[in-house]
Protein backbone atom coordinates (compact mmCIF):
# COMPACT_ATOMS: atom_id res chain seq x y z
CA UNK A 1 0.00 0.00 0.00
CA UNK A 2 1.45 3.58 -0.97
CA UNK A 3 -0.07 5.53 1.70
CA UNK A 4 0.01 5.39 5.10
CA UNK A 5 -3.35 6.37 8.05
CA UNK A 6 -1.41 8.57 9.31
CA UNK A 7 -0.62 10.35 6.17
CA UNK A 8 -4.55 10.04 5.76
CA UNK A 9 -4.56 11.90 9.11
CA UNK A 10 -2.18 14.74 8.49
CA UNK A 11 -4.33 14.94 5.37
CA UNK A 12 -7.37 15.45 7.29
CA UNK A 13 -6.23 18.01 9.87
CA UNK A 14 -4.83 20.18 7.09
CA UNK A 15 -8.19 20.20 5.65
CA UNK A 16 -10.01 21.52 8.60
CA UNK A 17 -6.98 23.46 10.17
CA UNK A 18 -6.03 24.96 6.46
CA UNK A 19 -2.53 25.03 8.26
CA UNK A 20 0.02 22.98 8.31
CA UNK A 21 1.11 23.80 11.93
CA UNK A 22 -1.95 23.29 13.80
CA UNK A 23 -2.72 20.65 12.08
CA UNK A 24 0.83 19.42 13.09
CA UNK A 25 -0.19 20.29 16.60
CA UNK A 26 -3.79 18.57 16.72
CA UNK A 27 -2.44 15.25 16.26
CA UNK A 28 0.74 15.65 18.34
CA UNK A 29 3.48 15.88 15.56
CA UNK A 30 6.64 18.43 14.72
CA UNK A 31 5.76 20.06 12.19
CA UNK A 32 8.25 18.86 9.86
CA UNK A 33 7.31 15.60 10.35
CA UNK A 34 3.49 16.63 9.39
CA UNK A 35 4.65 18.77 6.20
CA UNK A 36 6.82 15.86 5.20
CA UNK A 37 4.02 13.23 5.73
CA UNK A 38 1.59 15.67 3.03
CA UNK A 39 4.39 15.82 1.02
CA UNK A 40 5.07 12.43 0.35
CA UNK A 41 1.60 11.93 0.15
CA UNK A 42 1.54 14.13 -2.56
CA UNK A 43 4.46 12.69 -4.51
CA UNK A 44 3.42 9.16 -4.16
CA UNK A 45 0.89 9.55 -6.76
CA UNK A 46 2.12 12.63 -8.13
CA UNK A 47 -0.51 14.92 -7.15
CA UNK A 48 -1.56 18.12 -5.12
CA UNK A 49 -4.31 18.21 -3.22
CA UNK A 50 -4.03 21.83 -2.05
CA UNK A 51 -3.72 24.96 -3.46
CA UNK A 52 -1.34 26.78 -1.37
CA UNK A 53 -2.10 30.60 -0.74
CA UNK A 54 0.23 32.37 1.91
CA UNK A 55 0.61 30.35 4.87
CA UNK A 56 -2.78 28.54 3.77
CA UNK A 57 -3.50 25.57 2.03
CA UNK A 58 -7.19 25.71 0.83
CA UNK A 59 -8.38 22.10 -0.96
CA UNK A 60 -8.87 21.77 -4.85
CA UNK A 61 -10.94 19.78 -6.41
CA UNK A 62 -9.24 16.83 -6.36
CA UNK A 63 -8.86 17.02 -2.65
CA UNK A 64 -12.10 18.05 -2.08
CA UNK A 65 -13.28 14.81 -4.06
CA UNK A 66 -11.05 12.31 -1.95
CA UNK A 67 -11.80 13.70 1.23
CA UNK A 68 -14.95 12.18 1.99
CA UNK A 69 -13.27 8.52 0.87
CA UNK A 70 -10.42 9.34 3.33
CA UNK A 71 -12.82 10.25 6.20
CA UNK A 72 -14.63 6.71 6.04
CA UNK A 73 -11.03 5.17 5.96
CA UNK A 74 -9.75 6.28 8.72
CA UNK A 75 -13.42 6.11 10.71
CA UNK A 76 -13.33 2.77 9.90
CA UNK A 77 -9.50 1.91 10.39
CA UNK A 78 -10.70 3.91 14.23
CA UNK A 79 -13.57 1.39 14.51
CA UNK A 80 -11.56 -1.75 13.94
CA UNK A 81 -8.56 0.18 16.24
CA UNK A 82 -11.52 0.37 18.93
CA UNK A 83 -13.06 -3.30 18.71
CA UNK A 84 -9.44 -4.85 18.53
CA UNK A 85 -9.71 -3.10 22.64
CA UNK A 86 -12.69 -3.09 23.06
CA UNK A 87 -15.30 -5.94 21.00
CA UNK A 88 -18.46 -4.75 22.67
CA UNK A 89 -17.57 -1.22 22.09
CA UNK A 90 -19.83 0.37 19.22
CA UNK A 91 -17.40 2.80 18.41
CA UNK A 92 -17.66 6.83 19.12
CA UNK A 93 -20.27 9.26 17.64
CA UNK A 94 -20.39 12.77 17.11
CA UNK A 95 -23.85 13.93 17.14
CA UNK A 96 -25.36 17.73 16.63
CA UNK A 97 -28.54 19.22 17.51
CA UNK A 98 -30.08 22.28 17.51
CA UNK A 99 -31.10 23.87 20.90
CA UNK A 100 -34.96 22.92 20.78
CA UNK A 101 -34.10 19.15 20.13
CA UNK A 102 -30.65 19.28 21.96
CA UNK A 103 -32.50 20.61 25.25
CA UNK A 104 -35.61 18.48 25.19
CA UNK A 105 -35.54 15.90 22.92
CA UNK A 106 -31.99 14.67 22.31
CA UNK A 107 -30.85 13.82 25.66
CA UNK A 108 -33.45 10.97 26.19
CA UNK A 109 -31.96 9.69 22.84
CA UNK A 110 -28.56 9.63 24.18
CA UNK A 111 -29.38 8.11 27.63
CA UNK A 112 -31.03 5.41 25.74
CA UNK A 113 -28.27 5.00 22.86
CA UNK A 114 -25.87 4.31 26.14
CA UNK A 115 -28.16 1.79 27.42
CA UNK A 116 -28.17 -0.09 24.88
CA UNK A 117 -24.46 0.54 23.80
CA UNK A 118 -22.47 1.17 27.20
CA UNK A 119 -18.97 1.72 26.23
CA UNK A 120 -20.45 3.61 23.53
CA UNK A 121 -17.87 7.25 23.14
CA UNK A 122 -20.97 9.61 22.55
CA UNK A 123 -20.65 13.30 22.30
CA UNK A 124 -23.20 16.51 21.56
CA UNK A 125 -22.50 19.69 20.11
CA UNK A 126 -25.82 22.06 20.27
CA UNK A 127 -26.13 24.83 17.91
CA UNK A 128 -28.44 26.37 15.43
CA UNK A 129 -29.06 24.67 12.21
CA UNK A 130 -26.85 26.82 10.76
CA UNK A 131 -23.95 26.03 12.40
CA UNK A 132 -24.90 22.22 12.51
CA UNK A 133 -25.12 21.92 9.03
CA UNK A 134 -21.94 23.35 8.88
CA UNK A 135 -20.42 20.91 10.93
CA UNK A 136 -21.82 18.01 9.53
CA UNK A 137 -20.86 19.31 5.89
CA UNK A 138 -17.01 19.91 6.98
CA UNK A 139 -16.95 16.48 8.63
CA UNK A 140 -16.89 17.50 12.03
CA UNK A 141 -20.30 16.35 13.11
CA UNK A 142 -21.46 12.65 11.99
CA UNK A 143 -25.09 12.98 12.29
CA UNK A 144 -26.93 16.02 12.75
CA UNK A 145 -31.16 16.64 14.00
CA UNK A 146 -32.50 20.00 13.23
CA UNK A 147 -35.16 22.39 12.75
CA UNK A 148 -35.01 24.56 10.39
CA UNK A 149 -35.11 23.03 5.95
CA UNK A 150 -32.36 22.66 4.78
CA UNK A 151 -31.58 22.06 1.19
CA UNK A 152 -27.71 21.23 -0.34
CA UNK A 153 -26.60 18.78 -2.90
CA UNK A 154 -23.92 17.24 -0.15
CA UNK A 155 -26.58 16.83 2.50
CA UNK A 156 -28.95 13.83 2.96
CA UNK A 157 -32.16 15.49 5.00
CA UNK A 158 -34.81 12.89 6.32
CA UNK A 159 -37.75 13.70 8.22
CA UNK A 160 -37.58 12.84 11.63
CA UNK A 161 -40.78 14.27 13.82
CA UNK A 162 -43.32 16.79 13.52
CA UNK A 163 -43.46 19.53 15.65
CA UNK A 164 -45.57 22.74 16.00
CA UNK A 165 -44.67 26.38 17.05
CA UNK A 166 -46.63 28.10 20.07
CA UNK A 167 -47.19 31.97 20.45
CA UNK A 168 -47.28 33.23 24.23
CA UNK A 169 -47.23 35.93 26.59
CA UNK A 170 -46.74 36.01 30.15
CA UNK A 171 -50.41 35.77 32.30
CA UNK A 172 -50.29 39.63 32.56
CA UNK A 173 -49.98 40.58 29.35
CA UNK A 174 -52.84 42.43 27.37
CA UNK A 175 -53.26 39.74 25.09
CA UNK A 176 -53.42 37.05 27.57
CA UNK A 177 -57.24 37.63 28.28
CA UNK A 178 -57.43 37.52 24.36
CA UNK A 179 -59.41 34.22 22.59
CA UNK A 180 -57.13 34.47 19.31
CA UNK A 181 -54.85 36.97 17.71
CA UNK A 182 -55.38 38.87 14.20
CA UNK A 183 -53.03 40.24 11.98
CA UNK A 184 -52.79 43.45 13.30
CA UNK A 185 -52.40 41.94 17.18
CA UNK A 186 -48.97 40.71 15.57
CA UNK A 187 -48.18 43.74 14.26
CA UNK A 188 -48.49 45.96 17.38
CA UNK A 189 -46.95 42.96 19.42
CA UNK A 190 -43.84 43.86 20.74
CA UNK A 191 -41.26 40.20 19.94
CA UNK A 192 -38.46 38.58 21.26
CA UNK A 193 -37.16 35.86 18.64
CA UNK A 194 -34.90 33.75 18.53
CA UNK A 195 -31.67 34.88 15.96
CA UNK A 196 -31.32 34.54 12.24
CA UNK A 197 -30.08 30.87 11.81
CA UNK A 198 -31.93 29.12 13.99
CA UNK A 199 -34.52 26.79 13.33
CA UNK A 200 -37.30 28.07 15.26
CA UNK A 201 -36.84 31.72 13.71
CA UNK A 202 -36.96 29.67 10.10
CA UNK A 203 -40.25 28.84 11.11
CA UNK A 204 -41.86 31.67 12.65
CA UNK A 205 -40.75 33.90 9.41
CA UNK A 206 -42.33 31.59 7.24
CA UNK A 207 -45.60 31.58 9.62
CA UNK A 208 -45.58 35.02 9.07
CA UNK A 209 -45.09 36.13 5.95
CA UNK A 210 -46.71 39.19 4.77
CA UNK A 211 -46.14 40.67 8.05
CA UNK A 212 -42.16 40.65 8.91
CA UNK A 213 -41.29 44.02 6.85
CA UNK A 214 -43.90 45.70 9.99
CA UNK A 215 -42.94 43.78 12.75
CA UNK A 216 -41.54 44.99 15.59
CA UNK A 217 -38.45 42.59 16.75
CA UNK A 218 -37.45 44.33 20.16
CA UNK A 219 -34.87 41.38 21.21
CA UNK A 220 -33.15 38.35 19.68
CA UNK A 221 -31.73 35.85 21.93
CA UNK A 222 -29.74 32.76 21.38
CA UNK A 223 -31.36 30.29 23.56
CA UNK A 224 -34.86 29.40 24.52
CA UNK A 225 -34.67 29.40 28.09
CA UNK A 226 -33.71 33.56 27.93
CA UNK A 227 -36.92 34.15 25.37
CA UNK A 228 -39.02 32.18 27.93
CA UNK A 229 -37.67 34.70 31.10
CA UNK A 230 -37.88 37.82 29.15
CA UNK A 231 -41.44 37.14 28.14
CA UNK A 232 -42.11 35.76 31.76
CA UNK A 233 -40.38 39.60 32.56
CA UNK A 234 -43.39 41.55 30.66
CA UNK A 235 -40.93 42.43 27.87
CA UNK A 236 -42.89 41.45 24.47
CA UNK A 237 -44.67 37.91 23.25
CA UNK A 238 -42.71 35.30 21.38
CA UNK A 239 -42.87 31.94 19.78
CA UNK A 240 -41.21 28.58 20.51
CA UNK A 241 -41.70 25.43 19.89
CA UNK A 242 -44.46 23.75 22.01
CA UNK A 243 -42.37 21.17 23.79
CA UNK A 244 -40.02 23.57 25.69
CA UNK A 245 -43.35 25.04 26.49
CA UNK A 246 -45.43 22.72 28.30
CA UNK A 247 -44.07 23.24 31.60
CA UNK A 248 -44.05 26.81 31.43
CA UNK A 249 -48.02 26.28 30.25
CA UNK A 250 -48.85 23.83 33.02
CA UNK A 251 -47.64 25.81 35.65
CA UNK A 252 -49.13 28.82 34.84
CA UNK A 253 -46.38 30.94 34.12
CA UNK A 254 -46.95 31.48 30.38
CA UNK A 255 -50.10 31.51 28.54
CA UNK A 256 -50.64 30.06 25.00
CA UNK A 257 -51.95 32.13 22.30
CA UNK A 258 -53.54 30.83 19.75
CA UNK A 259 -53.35 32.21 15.88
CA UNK A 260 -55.44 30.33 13.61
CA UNK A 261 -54.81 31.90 10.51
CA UNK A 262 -51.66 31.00 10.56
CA UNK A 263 -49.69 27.76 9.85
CA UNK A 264 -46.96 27.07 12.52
CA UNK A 265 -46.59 23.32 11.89
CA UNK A 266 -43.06 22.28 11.05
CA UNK A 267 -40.93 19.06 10.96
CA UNK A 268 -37.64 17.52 12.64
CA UNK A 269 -35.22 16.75 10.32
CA UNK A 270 -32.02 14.05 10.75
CA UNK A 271 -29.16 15.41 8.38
CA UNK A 272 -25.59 13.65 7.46
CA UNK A 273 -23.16 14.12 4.57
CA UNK A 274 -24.13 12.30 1.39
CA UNK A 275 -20.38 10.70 1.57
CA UNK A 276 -20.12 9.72 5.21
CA UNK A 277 -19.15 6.28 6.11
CA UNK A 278 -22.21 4.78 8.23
CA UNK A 279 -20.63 3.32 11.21
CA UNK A 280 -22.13 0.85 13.52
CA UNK A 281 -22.73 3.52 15.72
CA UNK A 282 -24.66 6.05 13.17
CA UNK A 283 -26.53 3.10 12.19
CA UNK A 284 -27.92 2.43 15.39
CA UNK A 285 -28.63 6.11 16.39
CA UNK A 286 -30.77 6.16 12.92
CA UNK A 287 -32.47 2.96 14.36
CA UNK A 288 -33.21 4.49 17.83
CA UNK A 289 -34.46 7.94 16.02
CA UNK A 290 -37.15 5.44 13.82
């Protein structure tokens, strides 16, 4: 064989690093030895796979079309590395969700997926769809669930769940004695969203078109639990998504509001790279999500 894994590797961390020193650094090499690995990489087959600009090396096409085959390669030479120690283990996963799901859905999920796979390496990033698609696109996420659509030629999307977006106000708000809200109750509303990005803002923009040119956004706020305190607070009306509501609604402390004219259903989604090797382990998360 004329290559080596850990050429594969230095290959890899000069992808995402775009540096050959940090990427050096990541995997605990000199430097040297990490430019001379890429090197003879290179030479080998008598290729480039970057295109070097300053002290960066940004991927060319070529790279960019053996980089996916060299990700499953060295997941899978890391699989067989971790049942030669381990035969019950399932292997590692890197999983993504976005805060809605991450908060109140996806930790069930991962108690379970332990469970059933104890020396199971499991790890969550949450973020906004955004910034999980991202990660799952550049590799550095293997599975991803989200909120908001997403549509890109690299990305498989799959419906996961249905889900439905809730408008509220805290119990002494004006509108909370109110049986539904009109088009011009949304208007005068004062809001607190969640930021561009997200999921949940995907979805309440789409509910309301027509209107978002007149609304009046008076905060945006990265994560649910700050909406929820600010509304709670007197400081505008806002919508979330009803299952990191139902507490709130059951005690009392925020008061649904209902909007019939306009459609806040929306859907889960389960995203991963078109090219990504599907281990054991994203294989059984899939199962577990069915």
């Amino acid at each position: 064989m004329r290559y080596t894994l850990r050429q594969l590797e230095v290959f890899l961390a000069t992808v995402h690093f775009e540096n050959v020193t940090k990427a050096a650094d990541s995997l605990a090499m000199s430097q040297s030895a990490a430019s001379a690995a890429l090197k003879e990489l290179e030479q080998q087959f008598d290729i480039q796979l970057f295109d070097r600009i300053g002290k960066r090396l940004r991927l060319n096409s070529l790279g960019r079309s053996l980089r996916p085959k060299a990700e499953a390669l060295l997941e899978q030479a890391q699989n067989f590395e971790s049942e030669m120690i381990n035969p019950a283990s399932i292997g590692h996963l890197k999983l993504g969700a976005t805060l809605t799901i991450g908060n109140y859905l996806a930790v069930d999920l991962v108690a379970e997926f332990m469970r059933r796979s104890p020396g199971a390496d499991i790890r969550m990033v949450v973020a906004n769809t955004e910034s999980i698609a991202r990660q799952v696109l550049n590799f550095d996420l293997d599975i991803g669930l989200v909120e908001g659509e997403l549509t890109h030629s690299e990305l498989q999307v799959s419906h996961w769940r249905n889900d439905e977006l809730v408008v509220f106000c805290s119990p002494s708000h004006p509108y909370a004695s109110k049986s539904s809200l009109n088009d011009d109750d949304l208007l005068t509303a004062e809001w607190i969203l969640r930021e561009t990005g997200s999921g949940t803002r995907q979805g309440f923009d789409r509910a309301m078109h027509g209107l978002l040119s007149g609304q009046q956004v008076k905060l945006e706020l990265q994560h649910t639990e700050a909406i929820k305190r600010a509304v709670e607070s007197g400081l505008g009306i806002s919508c979330l998504s009803r299952i990191s509501l139902e507490n709130a609604f059951s005690r009392g402390d925020l008061v649904p509001l209902l909007v019939p004219h306009r459609d806040l259903r929306r859907a889960f989604y389960i995203i991963l790279h078109k090219d990504k090797y599907r281990s054991a382990a994203i294989k059984q998360w899939l199962d577990l999500c069915e």
